[in-house]
C-alpha atoms as a PDB file:
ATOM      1  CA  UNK A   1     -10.659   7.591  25.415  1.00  0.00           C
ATOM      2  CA  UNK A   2      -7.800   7.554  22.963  1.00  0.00           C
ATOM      3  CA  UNK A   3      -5.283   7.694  25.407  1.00  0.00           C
ATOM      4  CA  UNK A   4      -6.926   5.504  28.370  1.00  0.00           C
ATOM      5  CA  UNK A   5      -4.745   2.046  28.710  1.00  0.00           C
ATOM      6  CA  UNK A   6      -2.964   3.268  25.573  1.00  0.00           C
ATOM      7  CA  UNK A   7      -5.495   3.008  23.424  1.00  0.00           C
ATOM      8  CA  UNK A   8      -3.815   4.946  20.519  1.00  0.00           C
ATOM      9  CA  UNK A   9      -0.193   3.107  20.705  1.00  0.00           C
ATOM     10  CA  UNK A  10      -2.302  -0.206  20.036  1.00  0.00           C
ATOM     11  CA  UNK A  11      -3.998   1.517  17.001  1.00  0.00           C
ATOM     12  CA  UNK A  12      -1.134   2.275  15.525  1.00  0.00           C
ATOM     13  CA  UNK A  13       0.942  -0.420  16.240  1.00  0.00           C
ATOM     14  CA  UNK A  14      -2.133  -2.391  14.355  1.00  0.00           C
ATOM     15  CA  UNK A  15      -2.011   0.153  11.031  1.00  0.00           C
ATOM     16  CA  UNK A  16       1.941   0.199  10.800  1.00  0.00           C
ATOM     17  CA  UNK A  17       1.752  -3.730  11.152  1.00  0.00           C
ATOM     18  CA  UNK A  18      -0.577  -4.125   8.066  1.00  0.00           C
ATOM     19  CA  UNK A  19       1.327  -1.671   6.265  1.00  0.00           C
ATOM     20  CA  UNK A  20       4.289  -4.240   6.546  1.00  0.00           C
ATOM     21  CA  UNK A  21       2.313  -7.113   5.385  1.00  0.00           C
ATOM     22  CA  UNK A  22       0.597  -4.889   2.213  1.00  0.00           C
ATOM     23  CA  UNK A  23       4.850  -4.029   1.631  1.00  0.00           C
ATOM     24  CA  UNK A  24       5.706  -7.689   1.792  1.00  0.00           C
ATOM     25  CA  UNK A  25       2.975  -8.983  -0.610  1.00  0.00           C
ATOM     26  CA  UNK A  26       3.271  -6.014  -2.934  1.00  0.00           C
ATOM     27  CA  UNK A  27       6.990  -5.543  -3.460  1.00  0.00           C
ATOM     28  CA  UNK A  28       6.660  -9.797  -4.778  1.00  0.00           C
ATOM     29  CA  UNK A  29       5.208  -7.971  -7.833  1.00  0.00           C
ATOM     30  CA  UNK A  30       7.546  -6.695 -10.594  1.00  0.00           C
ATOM     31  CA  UNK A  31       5.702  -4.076 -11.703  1.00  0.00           C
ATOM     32  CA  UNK A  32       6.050  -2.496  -7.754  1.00  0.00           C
ATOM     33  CA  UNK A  33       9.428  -0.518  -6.281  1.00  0.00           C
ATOM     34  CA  UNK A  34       9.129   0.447  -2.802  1.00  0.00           C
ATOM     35  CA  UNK A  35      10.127   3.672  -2.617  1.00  0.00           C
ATOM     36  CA  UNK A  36      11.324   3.554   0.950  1.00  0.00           C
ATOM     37  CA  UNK A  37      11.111   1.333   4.080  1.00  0.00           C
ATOM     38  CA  UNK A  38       7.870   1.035   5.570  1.00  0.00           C
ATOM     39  CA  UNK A  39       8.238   2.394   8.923  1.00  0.00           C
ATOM     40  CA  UNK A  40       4.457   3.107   9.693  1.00  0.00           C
ATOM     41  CA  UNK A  41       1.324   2.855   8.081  1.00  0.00           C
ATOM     42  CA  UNK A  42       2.272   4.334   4.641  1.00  0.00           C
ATOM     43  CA  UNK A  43       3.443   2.400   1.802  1.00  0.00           C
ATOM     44  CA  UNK A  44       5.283   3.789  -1.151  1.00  0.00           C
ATOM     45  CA  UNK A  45       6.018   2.398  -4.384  1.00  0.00           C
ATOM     46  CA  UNK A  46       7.218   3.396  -7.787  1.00  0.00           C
ATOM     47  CA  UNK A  47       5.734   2.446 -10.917  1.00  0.00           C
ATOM     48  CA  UNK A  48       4.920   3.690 -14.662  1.00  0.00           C
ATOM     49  CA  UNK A  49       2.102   5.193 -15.410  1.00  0.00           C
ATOM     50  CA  UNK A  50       1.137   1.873 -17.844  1.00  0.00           C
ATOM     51  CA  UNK A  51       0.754   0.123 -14.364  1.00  0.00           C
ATOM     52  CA  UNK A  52      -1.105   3.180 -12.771  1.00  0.00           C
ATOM     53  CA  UNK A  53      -3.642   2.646 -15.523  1.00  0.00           C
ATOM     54  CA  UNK A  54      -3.950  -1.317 -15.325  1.00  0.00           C
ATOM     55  CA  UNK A  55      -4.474  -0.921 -10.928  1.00  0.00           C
ATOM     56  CA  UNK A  56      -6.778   1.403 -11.191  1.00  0.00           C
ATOM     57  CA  UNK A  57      -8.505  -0.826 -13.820  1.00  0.00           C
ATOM     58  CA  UNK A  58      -8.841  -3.197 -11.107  1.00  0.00           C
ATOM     59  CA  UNK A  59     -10.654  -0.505  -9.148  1.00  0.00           C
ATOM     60  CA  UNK A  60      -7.712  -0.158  -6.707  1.00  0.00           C
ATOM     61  CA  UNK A  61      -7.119   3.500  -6.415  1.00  0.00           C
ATOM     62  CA  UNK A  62      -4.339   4.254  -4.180  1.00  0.00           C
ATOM     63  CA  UNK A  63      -2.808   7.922  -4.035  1.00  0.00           C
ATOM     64  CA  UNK A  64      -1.471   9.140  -6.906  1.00  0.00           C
ATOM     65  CA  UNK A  65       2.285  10.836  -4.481  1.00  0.00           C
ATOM     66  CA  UNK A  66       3.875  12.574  -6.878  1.00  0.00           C
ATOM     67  CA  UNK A  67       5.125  12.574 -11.118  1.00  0.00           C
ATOM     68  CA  UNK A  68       9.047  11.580 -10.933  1.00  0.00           C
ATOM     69  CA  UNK A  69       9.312  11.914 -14.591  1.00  0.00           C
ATOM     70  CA  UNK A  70       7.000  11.322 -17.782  1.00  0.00           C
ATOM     71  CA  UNK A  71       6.910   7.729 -17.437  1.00  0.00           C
ATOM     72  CA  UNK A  72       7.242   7.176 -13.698  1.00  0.00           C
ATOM     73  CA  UNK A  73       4.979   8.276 -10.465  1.00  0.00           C
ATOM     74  CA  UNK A  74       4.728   7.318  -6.973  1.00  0.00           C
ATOM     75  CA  UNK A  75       2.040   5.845  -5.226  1.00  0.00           C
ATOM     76  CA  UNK A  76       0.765   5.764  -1.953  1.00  0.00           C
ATOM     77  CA  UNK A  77      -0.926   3.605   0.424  1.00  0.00           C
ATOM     78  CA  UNK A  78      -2.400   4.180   3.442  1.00  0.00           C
ATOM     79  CA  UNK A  79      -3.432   1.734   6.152  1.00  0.00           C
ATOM     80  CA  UNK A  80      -5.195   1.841   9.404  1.00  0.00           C
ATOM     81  CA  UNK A  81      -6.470   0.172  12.813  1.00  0.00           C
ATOM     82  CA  UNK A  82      -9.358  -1.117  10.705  1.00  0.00           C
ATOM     83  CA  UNK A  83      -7.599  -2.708   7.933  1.00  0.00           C
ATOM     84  CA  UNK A  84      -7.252  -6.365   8.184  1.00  0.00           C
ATOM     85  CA  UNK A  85      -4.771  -8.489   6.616  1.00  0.00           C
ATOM     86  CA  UNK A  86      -8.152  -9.941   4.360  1.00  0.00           C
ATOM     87  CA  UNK A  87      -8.585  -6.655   3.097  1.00  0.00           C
ATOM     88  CA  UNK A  88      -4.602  -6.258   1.755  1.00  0.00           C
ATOM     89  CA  UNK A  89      -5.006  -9.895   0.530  1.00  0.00           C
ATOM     90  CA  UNK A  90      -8.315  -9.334  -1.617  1.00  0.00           C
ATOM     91  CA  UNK A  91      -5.512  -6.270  -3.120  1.00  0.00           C
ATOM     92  CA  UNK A  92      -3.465  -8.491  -3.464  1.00  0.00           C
ATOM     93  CA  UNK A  93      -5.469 -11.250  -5.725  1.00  0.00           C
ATOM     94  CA  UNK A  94      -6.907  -8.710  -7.910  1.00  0.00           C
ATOM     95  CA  UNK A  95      -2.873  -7.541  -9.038  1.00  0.00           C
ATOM     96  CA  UNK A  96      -2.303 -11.277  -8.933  1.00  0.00           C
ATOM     97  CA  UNK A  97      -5.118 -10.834 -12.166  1.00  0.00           C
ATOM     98  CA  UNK A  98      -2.719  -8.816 -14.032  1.00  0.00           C
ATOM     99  CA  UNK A  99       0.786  -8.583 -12.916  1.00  0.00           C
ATOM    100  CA  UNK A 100       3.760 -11.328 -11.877  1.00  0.00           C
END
């Protein structure tokens, strides 16, 4: 089923394009560094861990990547075919809470 009328490619293409809208609306923020392009349906961003703390506050818990150094990590989030642009926005209004 996954393959019939390329069933997949449409997936995807729907997870890599909200990934692109959750990069455009997050990287607005200050507190946010994209880490690199978003090219598919991952999204990953530098911050400190002060702003770790403060999302997941906000009971947004994206993946904590990796420690870069004692103050800084990398996040990660991860879309798919059945997020929605009203999901990334409702993300998006709860940082609006606390950062710029």
């Amino acid at each position: 089923a996954w393959f019939k009328d390329d069933l997949w490619l449409k997936l995807a293409k729907k997870a890599n394009e909200n990934a692109k809208y959750l990069s455009k609306q997050i990287s607005k923020f200050n507190d946010f560094k994209l880490s690199y392009p978003t090219e598919g349906n991952e999204v990953f961003l530098k911050i400190n861990n002060k702003t770790y703390k403060k999302i997941l506050e906000l009971n947004i818990f994206p993946n904590l990547w990796r420690r870069i150094n004692e103050e800084e990590i990398e996040i990660r989030f991860v879309t798919s075919f059945e997020t929605n642009f009203s999901v990334v926005d409702e993300i998006i209004n709860r940082l609006k809470l606390v950062f710029n």
